[in-house]
Protein backbone atom coordinates (compact mmCIF):
# COMPACT_ATOMS: atom_id res chain seq x y z
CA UNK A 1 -0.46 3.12 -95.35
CA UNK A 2 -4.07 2.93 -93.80
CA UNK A 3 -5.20 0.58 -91.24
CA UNK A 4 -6.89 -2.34 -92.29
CA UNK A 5 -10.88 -2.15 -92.68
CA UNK A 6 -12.56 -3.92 -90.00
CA UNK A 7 -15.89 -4.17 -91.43
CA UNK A 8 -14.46 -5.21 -94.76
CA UNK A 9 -12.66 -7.95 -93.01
CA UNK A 10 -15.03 -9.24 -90.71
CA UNK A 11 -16.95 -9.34 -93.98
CA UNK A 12 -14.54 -11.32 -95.69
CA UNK A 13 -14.12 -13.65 -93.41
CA UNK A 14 -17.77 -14.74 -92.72
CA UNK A 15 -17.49 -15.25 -96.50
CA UNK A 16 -14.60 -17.65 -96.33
CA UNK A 17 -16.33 -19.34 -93.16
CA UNK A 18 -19.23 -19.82 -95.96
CA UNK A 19 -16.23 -21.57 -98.78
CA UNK A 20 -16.43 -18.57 -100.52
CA UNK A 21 -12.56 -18.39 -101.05
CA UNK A 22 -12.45 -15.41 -103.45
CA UNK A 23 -12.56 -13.14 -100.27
CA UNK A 24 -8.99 -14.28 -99.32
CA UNK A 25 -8.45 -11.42 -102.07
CA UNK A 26 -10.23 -8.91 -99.80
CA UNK A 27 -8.12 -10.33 -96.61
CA UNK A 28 -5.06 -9.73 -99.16
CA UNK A 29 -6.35 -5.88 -100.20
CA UNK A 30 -6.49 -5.38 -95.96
CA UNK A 31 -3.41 -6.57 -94.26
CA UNK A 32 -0.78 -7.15 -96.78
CA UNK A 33 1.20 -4.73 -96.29
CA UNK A 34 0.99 -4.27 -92.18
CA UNK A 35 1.10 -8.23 -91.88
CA UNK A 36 4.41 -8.34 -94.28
CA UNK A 37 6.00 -5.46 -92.06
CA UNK A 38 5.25 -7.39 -88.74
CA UNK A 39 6.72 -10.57 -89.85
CA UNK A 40 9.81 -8.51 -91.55
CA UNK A 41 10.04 -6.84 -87.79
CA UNK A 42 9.81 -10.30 -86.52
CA UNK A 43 12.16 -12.23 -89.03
CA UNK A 44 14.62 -9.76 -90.29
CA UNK A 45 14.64 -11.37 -93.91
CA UNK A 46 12.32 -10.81 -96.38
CA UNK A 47 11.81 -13.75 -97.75
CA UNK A 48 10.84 -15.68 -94.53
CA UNK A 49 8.34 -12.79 -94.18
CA UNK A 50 6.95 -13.61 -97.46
CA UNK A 51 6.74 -17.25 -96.49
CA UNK A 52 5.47 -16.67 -93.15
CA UNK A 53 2.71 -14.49 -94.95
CA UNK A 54 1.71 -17.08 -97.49
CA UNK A 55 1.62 -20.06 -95.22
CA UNK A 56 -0.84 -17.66 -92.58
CA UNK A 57 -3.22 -17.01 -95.84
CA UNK A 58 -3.01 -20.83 -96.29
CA UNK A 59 -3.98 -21.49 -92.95
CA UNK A 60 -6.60 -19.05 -92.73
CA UNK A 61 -7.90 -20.06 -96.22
CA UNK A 62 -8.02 -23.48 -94.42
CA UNK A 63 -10.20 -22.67 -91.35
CA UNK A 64 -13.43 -22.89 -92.61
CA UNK A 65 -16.61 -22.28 -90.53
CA UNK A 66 -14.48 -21.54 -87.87
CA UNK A 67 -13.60 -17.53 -89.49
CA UNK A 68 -17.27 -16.96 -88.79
CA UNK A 69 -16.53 -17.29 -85.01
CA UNK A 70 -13.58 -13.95 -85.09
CA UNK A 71 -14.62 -11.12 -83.37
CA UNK A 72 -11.26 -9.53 -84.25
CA UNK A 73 -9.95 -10.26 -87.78
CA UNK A 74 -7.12 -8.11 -87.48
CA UNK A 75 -6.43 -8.85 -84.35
CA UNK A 76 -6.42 -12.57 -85.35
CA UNK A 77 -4.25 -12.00 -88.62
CA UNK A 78 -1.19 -10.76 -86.45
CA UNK A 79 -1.85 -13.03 -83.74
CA UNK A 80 -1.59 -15.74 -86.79
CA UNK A 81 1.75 -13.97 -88.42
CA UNK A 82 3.62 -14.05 -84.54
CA UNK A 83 2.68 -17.72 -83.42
CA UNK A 84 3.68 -18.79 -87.43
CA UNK A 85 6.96 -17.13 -86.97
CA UNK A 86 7.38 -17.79 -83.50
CA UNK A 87 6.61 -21.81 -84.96
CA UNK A 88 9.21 -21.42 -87.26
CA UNK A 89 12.37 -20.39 -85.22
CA UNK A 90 11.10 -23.50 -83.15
CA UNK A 91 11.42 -25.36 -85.73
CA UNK A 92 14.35 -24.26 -86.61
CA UNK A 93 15.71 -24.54 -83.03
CA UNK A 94 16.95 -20.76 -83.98
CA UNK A 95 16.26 -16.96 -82.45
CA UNK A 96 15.23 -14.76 -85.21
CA UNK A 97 17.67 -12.53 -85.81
CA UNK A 98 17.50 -8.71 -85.29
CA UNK A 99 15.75 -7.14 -87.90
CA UNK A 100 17.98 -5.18 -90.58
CA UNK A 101 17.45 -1.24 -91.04
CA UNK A 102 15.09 -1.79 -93.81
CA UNK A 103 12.96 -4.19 -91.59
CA UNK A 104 11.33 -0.82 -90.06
CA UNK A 105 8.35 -0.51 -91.67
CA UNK A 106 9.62 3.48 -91.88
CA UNK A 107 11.30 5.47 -94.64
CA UNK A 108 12.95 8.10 -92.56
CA UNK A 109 16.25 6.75 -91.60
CA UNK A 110 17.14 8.43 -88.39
CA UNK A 111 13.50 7.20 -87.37
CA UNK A 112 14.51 3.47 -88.60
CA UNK A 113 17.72 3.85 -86.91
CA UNK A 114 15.52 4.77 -83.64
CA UNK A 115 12.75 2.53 -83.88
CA UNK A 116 15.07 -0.53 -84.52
CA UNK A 117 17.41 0.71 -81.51
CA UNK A 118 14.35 0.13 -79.04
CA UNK A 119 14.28 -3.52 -77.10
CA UNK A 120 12.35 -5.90 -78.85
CA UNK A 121 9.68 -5.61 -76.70
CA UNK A 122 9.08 -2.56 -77.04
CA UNK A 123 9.35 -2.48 -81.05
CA UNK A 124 7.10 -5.02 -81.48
CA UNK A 125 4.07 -2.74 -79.57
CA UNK A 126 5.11 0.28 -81.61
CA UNK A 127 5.08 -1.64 -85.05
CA UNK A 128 1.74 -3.19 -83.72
CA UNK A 129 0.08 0.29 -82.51
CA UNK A 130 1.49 2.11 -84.88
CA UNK A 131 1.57 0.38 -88.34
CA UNK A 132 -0.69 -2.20 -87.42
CA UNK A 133 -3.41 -0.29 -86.16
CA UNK A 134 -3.91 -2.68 -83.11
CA UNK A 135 -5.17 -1.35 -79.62
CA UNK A 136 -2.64 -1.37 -76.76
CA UNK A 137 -5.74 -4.05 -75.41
CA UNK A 138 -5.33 -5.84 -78.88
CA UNK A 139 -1.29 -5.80 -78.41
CA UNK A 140 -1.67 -6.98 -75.19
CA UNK A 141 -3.53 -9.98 -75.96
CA UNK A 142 -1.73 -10.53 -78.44
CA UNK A 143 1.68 -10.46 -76.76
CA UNK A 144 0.36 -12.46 -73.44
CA UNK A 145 0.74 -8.89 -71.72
CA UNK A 146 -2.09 -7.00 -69.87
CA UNK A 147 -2.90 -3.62 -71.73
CA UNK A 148 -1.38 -1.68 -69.10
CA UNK A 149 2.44 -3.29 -69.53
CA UNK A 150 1.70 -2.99 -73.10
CA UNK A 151 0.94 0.91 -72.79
CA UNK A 152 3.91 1.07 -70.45
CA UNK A 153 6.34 -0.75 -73.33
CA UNK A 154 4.65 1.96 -75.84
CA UNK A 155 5.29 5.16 -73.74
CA UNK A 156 8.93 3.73 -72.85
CA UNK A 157 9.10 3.48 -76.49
CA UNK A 158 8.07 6.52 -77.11
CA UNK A 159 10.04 8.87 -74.53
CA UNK A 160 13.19 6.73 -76.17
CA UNK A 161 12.20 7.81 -79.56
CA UNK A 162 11.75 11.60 -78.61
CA UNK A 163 15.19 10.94 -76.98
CA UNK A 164 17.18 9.77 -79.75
CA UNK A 165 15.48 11.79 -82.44
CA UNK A 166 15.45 15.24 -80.08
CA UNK A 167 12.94 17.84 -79.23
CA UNK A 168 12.36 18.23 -83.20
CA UNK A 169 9.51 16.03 -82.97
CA UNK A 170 7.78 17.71 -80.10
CA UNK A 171 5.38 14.76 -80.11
CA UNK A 172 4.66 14.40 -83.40
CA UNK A 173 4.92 11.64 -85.69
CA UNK A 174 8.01 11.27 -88.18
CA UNK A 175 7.10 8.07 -89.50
């Protein structure tokens, strides 16, 4: 999976800002994919990512003039997917619950096994950094956390991978 296209995305959403609502296909192209695997991280079922996706494109379909104003689409987009899910187990007066194996957005299983083993806190930076493409300044905005505690969640994160999966990865990426 690549990382969303900035320019293509700040693109499409100056075009929504302008009621031009076939560039909610562009948004689609860009951030399917990571979005869906943040709110599976996030919600542990699939289906409740697929609604939490939807009703974000809704809501982002519905904001109008206001898109123009972004300076970070992406950025945005997850911020929208955690406050929509966060909303929702409010709602629900519910904790999500941890995510399932397959809620990893990773194929190799001792890797999903890892990943999901980290604390929450700590998953949610590496799924953001790592398959979302978001800055550890990005994350921490995002979160409510300066950059630096984000950066310190990601390098926990990472010695705890290199832990559990050994010196076989000798700093490279499995995933």
């Amino acid at each position: 999976m690549s990382a969303p296209d900035d320019h293509r995305l700040r693109e499409a959403f100056e075009e929504l800002s302008r009621g031009h609502m076939a560039a909610l296909q562009t948004v689609w192209r860009e951030c399917a994919e990571p979005l869906h695997n943040y709110a599976y991280a996030l919600t542990g079922s699939q289906e409740e990512a697929d609604d939490v996706l939807s009703e974000v494109l809704v809501r982002v379909a519905g904001q109008g003039r206001r898109l123009g104003q972004v300076r970070n689409p992406r950025a945005y987009l997850f911020a929208a997917v955690r406050n929509t899910t966060r909303s929702w187990a409010r709602r629900l007066r519910r904790r999500a619950p941890e995510p399932p194996a397959a809620a990893a957005p990773v194929r190799d299983p001792d890797v999903r096994e890892a990943v999901l083993a980290l604390p929450p806190e700590q998953r949610e930076v590496v799924v953001l950094h790592i398959w979302g493409a978001l800055t550890l300044a990005e994350i921490g905005a995002l979160t409510r956390v300066s950059p630096n505690t984000a950066a310190s969640r990601y390098r926990y994160a990472l010695a705890k991978l290199r832990e559990s999966l050994g010196d076989e990865t000798d700093g490279t990426d499995r995933a």
